[in-house]
PDB file of N, CA and C in Angstrom:
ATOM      1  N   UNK A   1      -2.094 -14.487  44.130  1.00  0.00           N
ATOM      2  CA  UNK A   1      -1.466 -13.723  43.079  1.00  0.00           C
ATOM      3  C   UNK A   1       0.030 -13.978  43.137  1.00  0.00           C
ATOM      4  N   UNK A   2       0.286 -14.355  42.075  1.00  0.00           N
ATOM      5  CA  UNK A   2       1.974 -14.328  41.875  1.00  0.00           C
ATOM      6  C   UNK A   2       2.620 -13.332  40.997  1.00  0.00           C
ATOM      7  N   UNK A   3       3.583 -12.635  41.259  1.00  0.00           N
ATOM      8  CA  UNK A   3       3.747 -11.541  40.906  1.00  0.00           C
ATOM      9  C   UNK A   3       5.592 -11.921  40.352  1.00  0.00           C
ATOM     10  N   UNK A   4       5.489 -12.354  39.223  1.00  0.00           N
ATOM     11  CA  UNK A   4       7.571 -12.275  38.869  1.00  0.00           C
ATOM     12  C   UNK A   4       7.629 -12.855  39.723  1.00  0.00           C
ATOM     13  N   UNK A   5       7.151 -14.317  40.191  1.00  0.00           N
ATOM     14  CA  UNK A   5       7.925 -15.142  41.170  1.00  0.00           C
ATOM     15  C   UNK A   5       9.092 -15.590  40.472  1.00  0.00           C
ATOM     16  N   UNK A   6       8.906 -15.757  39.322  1.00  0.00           N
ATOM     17  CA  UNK A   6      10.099 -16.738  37.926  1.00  0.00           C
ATOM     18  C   UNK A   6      11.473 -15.479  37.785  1.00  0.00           C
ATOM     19  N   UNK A   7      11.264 -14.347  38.593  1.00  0.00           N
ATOM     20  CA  UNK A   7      12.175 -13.290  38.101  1.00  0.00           C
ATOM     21  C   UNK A   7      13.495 -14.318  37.919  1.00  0.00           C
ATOM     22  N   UNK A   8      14.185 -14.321  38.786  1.00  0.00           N
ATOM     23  CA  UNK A   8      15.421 -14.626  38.892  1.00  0.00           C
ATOM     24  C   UNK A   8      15.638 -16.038  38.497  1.00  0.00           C
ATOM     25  N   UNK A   9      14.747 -16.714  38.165  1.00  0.00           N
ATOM     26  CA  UNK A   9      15.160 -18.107  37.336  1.00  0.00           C
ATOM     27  C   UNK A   9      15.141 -18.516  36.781  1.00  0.00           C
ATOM     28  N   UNK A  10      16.357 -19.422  36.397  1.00  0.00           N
ATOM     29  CA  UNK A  10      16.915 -19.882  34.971  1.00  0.00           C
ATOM     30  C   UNK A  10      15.500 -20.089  34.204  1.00  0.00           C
ATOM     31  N   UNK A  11      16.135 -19.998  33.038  1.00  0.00           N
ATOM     32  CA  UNK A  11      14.839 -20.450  31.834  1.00  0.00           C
ATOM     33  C   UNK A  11      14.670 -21.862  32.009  1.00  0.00           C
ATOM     34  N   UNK A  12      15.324 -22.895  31.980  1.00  0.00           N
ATOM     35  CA  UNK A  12      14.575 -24.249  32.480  1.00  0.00           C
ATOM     36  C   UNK A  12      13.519 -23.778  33.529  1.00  0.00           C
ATOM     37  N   UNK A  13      13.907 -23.451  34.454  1.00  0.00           N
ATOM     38  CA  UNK A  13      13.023 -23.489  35.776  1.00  0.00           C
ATOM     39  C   UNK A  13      11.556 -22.782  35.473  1.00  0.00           C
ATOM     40  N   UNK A  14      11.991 -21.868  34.627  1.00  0.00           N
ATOM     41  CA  UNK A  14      10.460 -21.016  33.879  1.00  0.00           C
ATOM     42  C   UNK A  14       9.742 -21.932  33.021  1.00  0.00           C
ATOM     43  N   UNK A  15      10.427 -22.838  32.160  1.00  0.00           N
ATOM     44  CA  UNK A  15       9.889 -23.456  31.652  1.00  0.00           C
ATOM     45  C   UNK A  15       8.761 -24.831  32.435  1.00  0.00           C
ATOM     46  N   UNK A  16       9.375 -25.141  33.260  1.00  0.00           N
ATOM     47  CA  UNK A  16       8.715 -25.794  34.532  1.00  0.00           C
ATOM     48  C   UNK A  16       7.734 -24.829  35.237  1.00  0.00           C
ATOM     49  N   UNK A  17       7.710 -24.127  34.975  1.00  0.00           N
ATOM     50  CA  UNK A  17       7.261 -23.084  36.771  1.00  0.00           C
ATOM     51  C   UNK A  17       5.538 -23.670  36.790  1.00  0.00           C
ATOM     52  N   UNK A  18       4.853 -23.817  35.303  1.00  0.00           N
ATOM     53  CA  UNK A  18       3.416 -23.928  35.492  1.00  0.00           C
ATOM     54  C   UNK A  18       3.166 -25.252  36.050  1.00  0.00           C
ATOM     55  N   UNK A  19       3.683 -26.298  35.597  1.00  0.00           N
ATOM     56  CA  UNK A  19       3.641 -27.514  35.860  1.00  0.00           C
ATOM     57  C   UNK A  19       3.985 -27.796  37.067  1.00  0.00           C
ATOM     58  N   UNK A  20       5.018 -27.453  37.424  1.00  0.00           N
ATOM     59  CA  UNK A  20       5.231 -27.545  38.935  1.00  0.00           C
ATOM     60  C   UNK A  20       4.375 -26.937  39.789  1.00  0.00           C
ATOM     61  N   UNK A  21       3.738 -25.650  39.490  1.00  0.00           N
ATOM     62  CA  UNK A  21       2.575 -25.559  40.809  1.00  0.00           C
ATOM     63  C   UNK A  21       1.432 -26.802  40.079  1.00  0.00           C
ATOM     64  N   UNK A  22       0.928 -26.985  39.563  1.00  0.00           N
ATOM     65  CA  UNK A  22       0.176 -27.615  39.049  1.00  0.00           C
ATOM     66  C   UNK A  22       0.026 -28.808  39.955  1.00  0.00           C
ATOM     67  N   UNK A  23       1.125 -29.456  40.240  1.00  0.00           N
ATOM     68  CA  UNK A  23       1.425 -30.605  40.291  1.00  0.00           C
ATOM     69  C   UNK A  23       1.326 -30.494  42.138  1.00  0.00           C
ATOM     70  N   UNK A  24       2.136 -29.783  42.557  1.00  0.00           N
ATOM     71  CA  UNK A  24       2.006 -29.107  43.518  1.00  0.00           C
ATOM     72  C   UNK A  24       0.392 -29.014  44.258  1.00  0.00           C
ATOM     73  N   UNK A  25      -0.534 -28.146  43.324  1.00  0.00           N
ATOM     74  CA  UNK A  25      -1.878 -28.158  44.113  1.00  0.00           C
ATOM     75  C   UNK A  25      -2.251 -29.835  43.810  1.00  0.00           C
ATOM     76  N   UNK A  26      -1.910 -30.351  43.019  1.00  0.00           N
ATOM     77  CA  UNK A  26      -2.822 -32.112  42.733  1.00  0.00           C
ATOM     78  C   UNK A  26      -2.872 -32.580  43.989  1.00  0.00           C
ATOM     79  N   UNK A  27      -1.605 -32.243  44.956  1.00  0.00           N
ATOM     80  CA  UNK A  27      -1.126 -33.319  45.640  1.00  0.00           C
ATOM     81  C   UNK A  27      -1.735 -32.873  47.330  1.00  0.00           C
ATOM     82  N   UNK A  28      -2.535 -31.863  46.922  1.00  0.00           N
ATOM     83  CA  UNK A  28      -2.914 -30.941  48.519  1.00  0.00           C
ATOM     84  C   UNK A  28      -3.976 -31.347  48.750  1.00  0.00           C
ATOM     85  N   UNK A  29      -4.898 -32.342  48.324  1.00  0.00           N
ATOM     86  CA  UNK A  29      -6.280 -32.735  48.412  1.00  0.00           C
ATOM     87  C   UNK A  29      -7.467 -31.790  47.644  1.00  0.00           C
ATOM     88  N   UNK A  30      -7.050 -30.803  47.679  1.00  0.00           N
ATOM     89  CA  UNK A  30      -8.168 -29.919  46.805  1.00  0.00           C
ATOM     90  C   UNK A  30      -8.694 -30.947  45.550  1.00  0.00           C
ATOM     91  N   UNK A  31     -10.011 -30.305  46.118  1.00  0.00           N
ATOM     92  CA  UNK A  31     -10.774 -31.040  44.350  1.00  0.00           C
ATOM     93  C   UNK A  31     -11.426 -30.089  43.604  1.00  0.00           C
ATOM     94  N   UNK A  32     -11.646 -30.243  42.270  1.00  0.00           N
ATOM     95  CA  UNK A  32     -11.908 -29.397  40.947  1.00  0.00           C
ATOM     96  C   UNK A  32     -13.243 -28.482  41.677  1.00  0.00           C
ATOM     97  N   UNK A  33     -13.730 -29.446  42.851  1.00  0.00           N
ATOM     98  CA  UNK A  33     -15.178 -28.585  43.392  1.00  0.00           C
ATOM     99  C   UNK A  33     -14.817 -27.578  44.188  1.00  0.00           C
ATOM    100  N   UNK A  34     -12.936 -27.326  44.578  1.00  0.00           N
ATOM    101  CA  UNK A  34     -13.465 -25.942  45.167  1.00  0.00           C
ATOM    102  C   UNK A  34     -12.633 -24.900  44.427  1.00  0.00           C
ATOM    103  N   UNK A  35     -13.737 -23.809  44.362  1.00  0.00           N
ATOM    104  CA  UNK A  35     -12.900 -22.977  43.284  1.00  0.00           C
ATOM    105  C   UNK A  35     -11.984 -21.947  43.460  1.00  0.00           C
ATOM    106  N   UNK A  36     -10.870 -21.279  43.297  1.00  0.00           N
ATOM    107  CA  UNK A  36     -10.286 -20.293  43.257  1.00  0.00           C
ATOM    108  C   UNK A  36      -9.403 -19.681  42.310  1.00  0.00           C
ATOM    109  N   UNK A  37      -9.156 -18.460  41.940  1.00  0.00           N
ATOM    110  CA  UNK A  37      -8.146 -18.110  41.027  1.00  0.00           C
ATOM    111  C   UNK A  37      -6.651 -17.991  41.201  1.00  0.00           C
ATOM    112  N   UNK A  38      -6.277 -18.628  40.541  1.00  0.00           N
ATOM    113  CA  UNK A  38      -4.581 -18.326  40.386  1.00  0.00           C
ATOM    114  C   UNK A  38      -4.374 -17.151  39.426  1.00  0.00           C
ATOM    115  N   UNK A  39      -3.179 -16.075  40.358  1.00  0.00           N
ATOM    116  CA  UNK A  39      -3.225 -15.036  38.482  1.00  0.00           C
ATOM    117  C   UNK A  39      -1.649 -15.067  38.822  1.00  0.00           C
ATOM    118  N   UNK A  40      -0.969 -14.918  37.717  1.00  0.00           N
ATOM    119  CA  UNK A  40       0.307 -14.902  37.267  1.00  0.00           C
ATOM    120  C   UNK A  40       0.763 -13.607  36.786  1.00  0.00           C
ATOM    121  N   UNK A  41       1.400 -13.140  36.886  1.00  0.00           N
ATOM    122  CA  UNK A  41       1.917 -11.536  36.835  1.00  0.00           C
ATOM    123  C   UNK A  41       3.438 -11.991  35.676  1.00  0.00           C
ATOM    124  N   UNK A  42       3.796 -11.959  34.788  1.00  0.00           N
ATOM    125  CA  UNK A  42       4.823 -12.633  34.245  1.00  0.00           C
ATOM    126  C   UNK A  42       5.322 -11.515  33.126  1.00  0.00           C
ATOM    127  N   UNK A  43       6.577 -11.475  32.732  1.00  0.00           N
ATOM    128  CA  UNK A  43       6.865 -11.645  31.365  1.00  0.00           C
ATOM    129  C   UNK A  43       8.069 -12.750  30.905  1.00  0.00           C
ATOM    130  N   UNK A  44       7.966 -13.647  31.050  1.00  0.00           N
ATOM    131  CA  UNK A  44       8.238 -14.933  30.931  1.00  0.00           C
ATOM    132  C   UNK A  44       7.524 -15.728  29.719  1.00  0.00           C
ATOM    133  N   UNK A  45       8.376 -16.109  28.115  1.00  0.00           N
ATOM    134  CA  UNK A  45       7.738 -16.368  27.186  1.00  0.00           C
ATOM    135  C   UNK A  45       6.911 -17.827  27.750  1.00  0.00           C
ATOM    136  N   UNK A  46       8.281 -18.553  28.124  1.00  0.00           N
ATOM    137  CA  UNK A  46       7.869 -19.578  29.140  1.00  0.00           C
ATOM    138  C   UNK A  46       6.734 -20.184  29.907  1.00  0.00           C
ATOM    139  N   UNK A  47       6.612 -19.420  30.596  1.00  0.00           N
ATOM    140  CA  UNK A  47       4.957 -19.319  31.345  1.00  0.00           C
ATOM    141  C   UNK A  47       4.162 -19.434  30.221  1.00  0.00           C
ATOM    142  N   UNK A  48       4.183 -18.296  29.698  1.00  0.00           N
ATOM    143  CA  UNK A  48       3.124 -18.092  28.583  1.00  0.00           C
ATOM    144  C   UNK A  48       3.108 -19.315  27.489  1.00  0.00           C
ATOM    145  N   UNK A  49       3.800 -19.647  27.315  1.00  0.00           N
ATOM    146  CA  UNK A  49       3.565 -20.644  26.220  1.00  0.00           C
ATOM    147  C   UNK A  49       2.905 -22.227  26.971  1.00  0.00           C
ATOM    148  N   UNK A  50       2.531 -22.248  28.264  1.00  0.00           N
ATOM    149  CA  UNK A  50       1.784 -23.284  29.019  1.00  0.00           C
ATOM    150  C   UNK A  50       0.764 -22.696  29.325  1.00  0.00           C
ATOM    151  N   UNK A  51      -0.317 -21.782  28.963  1.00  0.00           N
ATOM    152  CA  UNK A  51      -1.594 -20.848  29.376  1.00  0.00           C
ATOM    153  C   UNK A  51      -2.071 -20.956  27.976  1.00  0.00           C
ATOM    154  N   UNK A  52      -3.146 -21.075  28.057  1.00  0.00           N
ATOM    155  CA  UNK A  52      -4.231 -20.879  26.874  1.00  0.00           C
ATOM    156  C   UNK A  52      -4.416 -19.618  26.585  1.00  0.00           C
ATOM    157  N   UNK A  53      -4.401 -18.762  25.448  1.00  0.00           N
ATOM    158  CA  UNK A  53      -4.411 -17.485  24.872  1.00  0.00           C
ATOM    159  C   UNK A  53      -5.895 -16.817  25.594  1.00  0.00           C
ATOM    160  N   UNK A  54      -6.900 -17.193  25.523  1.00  0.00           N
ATOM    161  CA  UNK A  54      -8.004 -17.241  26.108  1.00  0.00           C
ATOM    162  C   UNK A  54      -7.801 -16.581  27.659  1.00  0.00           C
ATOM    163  N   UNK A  55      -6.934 -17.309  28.956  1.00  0.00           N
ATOM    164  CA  UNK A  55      -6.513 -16.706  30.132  1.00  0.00           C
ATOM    165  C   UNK A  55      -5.277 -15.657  29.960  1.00  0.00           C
ATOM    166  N   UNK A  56      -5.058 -15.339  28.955  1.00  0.00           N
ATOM    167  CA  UNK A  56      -4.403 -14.182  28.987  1.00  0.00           C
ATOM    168  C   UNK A  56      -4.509 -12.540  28.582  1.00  0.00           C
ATOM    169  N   UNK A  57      -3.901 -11.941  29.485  1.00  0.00           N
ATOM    170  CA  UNK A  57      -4.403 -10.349  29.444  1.00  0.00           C
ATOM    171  C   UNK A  57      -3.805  -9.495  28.989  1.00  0.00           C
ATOM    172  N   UNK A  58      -3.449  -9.211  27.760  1.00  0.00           N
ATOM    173  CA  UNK A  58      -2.209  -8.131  26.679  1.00  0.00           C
ATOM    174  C   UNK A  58      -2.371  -6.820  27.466  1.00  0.00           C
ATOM    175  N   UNK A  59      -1.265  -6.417  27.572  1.00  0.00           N
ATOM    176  CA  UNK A  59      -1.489  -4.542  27.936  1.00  0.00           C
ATOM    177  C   UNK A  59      -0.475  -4.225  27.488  1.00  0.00           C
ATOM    178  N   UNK A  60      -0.494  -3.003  26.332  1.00  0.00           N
ATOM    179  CA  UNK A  60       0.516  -2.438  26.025  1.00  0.00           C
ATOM    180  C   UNK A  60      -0.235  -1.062  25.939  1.00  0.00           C
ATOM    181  N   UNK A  61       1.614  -0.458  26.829  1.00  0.00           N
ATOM    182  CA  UNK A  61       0.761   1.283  26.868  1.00  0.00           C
ATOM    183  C   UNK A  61      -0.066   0.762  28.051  1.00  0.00           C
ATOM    184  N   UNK A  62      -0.797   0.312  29.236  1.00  0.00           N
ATOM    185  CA  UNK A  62      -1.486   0.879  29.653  1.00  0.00           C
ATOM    186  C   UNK A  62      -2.702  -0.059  29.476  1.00  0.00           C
ATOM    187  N   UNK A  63      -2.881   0.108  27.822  1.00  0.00           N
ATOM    188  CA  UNK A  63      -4.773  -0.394  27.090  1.00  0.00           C
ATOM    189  C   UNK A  63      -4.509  -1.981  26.963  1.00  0.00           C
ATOM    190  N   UNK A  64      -5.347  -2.597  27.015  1.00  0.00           N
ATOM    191  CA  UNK A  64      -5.432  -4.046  27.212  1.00  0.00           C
ATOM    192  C   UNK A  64      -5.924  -4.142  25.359  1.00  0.00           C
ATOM    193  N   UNK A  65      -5.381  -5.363  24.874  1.00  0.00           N
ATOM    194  CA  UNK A  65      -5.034  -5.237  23.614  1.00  0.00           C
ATOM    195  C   UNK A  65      -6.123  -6.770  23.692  1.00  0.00           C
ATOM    196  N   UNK A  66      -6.988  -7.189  23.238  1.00  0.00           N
ATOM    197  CA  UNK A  66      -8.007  -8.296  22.436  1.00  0.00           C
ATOM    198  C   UNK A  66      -6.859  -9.126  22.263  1.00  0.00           C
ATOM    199  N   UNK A  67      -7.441 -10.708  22.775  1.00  0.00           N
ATOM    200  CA  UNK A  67      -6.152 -11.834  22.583  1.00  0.00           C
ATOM    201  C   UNK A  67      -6.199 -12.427  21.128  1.00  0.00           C
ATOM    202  N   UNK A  68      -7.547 -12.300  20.884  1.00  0.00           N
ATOM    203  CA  UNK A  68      -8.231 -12.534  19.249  1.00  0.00           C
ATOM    204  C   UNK A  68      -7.550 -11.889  18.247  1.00  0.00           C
ATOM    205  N   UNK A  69      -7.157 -10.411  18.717  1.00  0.00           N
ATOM    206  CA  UNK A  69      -6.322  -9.671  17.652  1.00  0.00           C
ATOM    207  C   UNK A  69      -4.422 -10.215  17.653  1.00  0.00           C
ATOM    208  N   UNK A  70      -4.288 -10.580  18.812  1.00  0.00           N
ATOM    209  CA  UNK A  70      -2.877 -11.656  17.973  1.00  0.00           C
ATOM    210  C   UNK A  70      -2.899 -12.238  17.106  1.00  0.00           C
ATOM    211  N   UNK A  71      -1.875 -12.795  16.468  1.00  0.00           N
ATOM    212  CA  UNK A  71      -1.670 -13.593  15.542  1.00  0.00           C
ATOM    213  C   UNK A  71      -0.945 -14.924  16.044  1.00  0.00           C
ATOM    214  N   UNK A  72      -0.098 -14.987  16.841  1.00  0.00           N
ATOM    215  CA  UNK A  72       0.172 -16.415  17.599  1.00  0.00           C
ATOM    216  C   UNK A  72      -0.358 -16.683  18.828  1.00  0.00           C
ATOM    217  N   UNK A  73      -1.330 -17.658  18.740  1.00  0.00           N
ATOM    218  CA  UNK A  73      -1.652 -18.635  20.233  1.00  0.00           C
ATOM    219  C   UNK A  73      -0.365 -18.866  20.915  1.00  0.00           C
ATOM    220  N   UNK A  74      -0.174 -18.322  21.985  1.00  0.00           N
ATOM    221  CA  UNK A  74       1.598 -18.878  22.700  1.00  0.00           C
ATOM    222  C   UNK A  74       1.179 -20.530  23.415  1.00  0.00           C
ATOM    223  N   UNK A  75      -0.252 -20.452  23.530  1.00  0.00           N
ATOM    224  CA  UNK A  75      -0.124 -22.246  23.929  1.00  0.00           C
ATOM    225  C   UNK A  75       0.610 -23.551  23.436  1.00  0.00           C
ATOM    226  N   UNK A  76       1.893 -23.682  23.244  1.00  0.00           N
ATOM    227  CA  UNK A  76       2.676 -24.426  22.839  1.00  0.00           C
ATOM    228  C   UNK A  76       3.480 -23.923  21.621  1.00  0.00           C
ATOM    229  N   UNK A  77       3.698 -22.767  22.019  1.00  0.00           N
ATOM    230  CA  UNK A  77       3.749 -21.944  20.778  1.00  0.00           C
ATOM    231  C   UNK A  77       5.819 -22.063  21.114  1.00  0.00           C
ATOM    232  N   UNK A  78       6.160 -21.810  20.133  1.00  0.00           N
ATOM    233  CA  UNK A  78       7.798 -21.488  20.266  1.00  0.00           C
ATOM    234  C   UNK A  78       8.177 -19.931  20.889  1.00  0.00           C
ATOM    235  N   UNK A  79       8.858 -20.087  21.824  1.00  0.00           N
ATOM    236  CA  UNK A  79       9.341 -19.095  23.093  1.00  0.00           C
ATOM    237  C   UNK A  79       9.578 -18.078  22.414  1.00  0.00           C
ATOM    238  N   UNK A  80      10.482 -17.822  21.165  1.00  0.00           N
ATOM    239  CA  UNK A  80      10.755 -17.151  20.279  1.00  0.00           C
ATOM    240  C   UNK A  80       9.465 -15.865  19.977  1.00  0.00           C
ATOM    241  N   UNK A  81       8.322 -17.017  19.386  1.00  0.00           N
ATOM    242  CA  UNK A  81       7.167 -16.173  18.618  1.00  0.00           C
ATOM    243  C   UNK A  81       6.268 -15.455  19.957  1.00  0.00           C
ATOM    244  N   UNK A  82       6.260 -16.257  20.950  1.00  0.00           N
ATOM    245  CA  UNK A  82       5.573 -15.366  22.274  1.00  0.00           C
ATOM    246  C   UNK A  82       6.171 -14.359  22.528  1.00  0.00           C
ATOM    247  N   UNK A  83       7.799 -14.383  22.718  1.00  0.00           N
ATOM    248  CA  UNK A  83       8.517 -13.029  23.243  1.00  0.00           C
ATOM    249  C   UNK A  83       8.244 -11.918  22.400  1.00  0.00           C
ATOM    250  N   UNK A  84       8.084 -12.181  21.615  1.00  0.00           N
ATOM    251  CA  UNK A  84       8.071 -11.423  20.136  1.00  0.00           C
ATOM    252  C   UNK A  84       6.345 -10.810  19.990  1.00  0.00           C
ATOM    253  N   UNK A  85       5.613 -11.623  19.938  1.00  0.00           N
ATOM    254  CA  UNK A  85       4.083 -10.864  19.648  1.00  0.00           C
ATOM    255  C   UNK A  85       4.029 -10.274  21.224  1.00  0.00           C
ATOM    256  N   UNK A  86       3.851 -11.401  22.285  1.00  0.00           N
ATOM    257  CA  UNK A  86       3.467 -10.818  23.434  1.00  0.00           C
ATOM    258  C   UNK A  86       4.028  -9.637  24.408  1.00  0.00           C
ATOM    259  N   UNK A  87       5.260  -9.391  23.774  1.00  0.00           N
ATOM    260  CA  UNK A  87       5.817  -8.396  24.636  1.00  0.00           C
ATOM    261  C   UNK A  87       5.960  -6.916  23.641  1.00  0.00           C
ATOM    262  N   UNK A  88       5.656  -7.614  22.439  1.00  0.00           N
ATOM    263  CA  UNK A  88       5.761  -6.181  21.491  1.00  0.00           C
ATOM    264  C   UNK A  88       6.239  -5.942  20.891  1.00  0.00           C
ATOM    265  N   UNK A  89       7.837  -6.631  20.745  1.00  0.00           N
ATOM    266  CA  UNK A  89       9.085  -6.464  20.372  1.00  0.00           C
ATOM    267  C   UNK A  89       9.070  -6.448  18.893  1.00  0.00           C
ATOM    268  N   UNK A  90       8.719  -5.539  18.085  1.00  0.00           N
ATOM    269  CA  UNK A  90       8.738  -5.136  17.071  1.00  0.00           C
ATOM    270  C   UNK A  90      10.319  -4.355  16.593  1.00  0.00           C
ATOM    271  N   UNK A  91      11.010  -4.290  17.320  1.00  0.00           N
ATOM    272  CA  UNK A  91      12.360  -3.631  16.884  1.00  0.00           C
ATOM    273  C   UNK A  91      13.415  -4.413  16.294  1.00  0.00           C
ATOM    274  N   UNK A  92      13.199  -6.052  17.070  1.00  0.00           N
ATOM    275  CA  UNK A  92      14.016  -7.142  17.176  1.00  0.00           C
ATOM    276  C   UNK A  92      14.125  -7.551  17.963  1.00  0.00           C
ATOM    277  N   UNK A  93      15.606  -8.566  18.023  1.00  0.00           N
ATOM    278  CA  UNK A  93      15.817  -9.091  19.024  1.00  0.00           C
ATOM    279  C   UNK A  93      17.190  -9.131  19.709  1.00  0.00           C
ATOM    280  N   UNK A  94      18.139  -7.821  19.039  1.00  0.00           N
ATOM    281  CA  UNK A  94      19.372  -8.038  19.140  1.00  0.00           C
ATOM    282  C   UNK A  94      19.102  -6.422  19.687  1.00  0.00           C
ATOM    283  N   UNK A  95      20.453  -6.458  21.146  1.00  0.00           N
ATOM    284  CA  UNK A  95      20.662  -5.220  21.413  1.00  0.00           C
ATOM    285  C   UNK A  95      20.959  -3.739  20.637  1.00  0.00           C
ATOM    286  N   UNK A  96      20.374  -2.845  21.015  1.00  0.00           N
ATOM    287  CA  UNK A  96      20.957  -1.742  20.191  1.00  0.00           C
ATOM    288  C   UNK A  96      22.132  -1.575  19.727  1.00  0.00           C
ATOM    289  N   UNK A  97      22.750  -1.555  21.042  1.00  0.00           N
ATOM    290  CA  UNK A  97      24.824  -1.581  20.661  1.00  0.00           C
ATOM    291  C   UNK A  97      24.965  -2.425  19.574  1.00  0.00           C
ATOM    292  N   UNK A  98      24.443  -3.524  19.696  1.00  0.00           N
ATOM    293  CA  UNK A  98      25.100  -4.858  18.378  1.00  0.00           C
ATOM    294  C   UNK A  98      24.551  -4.492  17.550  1.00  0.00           C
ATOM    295  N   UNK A  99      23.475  -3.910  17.289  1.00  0.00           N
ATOM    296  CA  UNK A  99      22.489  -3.726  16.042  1.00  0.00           C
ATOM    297  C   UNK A  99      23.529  -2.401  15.102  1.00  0.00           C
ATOM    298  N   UNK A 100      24.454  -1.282  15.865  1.00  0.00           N
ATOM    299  CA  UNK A 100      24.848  -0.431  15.801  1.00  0.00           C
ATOM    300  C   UNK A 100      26.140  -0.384  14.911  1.00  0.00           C
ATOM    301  N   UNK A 101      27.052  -1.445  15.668  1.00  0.00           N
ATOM    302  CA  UNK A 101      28.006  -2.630  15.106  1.00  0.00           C
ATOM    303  C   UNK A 101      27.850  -2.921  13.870  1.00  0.00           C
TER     304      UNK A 101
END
């Protein structure tokens, strides 16, 4: 389980983070025959936009929200439209103070 390992790093590095473990287990001898789960704990549009909508788990509030009931696949999706459906952000995207301004 990885839990906000990406906290503190730059958005390049998030943007890398899947690929690099990826690449990472290729190189350890493991083969596709032995199985285990990786889970990712994130809010990182980043991440998300390298995961298939399918391995991902919506919770807002608490209730786990159907990935079917989105409207954007974040699988290669623009960072923009993930931050935005997947985190909820229905208010915008500009701070209150500036919005206030």
């Amino acid at each position: 389980m990885l839990d906000e390992t990406e906290l503190c790093s730059h958005s390049e590095m998030q943007r890398q983070y899947l690929n690099t473990i990826l690449n990472y287990l290729s190189v350890t001898g493991l083969t596709w025959e032995c199985a285990f789960h990786l889970l990712i704990v994130t809010h990182s549009p980043f991440i998300l936009s390298d995961i298939p909508q399918s391995n991902i788990l919506y919770l807002q509030n608490g209730k786990q929200i159907k990935s079917n009931d989105m409207d954007v696949n974040p699988f290669g999706a623009n960072v923009n439209d993930v931050l935005a459906q997947s985190f909820f952000l229905n208010k915008g995207f500009v701070g209150d103070f500036a919005k206030k301004k």
